[in-house]
Protein backbone atom coordinates (compact mmCIF):
# COMPACT_ATOMS: atom_id res chain seq x y z
CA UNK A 1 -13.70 14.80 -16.26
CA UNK A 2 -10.60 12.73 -14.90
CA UNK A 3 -9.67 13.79 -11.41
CA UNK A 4 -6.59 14.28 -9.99
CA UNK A 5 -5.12 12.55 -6.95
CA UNK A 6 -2.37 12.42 -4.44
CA UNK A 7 -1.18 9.51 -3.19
CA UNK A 8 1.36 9.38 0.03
CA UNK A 9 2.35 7.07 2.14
CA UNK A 10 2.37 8.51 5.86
CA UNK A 11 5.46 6.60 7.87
CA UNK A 12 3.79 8.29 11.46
CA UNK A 13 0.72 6.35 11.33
CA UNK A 14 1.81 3.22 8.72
CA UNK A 15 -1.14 4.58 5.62
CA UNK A 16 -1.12 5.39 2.80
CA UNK A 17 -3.27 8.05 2.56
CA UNK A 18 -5.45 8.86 -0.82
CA UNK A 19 -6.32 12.75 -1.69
CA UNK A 20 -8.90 14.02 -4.13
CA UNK A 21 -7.31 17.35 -5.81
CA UNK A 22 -7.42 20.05 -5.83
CA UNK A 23 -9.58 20.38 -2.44
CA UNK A 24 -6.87 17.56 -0.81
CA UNK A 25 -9.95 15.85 0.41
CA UNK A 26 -9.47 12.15 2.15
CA UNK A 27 -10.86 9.45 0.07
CA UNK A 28 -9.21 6.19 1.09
CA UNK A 29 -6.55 5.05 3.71
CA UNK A 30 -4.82 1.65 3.81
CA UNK A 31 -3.82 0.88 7.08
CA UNK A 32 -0.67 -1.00 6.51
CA UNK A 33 -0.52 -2.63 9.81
CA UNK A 34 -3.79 -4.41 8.43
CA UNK A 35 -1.36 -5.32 5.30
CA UNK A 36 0.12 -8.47 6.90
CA UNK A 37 0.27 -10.84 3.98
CA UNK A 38 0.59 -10.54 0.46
CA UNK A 39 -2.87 -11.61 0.56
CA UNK A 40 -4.26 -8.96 2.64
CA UNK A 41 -1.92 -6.41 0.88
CA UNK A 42 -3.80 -7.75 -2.69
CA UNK A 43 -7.38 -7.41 -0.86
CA UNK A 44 -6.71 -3.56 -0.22
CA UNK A 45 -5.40 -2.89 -4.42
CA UNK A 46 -8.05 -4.98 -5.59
CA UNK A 47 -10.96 -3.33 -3.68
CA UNK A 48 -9.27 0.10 -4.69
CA UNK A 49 -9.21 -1.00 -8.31
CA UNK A 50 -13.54 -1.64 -7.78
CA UNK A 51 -14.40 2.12 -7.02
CA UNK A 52 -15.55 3.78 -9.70
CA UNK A 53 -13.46 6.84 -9.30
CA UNK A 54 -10.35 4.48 -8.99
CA UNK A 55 -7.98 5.39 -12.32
CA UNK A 56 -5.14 2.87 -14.21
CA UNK A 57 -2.73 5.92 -12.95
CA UNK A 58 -4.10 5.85 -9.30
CA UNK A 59 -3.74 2.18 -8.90
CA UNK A 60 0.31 2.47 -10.37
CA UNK A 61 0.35 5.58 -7.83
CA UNK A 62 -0.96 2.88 -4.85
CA UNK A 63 1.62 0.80 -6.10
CA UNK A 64 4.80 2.38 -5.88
CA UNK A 65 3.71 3.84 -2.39
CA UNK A 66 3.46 0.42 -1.20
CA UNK A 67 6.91 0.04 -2.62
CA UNK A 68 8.13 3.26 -1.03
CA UNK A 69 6.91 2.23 2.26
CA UNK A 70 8.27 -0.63 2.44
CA UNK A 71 11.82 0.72 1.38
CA UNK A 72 11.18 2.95 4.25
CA UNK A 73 10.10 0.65 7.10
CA UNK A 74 11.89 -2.15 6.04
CA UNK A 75 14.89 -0.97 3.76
CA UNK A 76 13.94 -2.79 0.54
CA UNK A 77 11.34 -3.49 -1.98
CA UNK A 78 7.54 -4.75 -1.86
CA UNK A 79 8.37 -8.10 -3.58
CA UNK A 80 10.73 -8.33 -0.68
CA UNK A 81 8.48 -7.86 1.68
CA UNK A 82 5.88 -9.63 0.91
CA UNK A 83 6.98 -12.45 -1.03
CA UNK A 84 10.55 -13.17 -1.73
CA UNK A 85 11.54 -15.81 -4.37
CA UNK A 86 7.46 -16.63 -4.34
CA UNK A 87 7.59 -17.24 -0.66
CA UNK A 88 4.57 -15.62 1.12
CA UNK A 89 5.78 -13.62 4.64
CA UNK A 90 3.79 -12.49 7.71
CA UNK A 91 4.70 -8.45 7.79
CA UNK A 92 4.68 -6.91 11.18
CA UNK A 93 4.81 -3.01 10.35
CA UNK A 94 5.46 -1.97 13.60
CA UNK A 95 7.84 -4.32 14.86
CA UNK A 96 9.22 -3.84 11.47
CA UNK A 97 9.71 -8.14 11.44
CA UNK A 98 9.25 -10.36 8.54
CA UNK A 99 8.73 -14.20 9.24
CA UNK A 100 7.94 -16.76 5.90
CA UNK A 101 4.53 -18.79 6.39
CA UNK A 102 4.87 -22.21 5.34
């Protein structure tokens, strides 16, 4: 049986918060402040993408609320964000500050 999820990114508390449905029970959170780098950002997907109830359609689902998120917090796009033109950036959620690493 493939089970159904709901994926939403919370803007209060900077997660993006994982359901199981139909019960809406918590499975995983990614704290975003903890998503400073592109680095850290690929740690959380990747470690999503080893649980064994983790689905091709969860993972895109992941994705664009990452992309959402940052749209929201910082009023464009993941790639953006993260790494514009290949550049890697140090994200500060709550200060809602980008600054490239070198």
């Amino acid at each position: 049986m493939v089970e159904k999820f709901q994926v939403c990114f919370r803007e209060n508390d900077l997660t993006i918060q994982i359901y199981s449905l139909p019960q809406k029970t918590s499975l995983y959170e990614i704290d975003l402040e903890k998503c400073n780098d592109s680095a850290e950002t690929l740690d959380y997907i990747l470690q999503l993408m080893g649980k064994g109830w983790a689905t091709p359609q969860l993972i895109f689902d992941v994705l664009r609320e990452i992309e959402r998120a940052c749209e929201v917090v910082f009023g464009f796009g993941a790639q953006g964000v993260f790494c514009p033109f290949g550049n890697n950036q140090q994200v500060d959620w709550k200060k809602k500050k980008l600054k490239t690493i070198k």
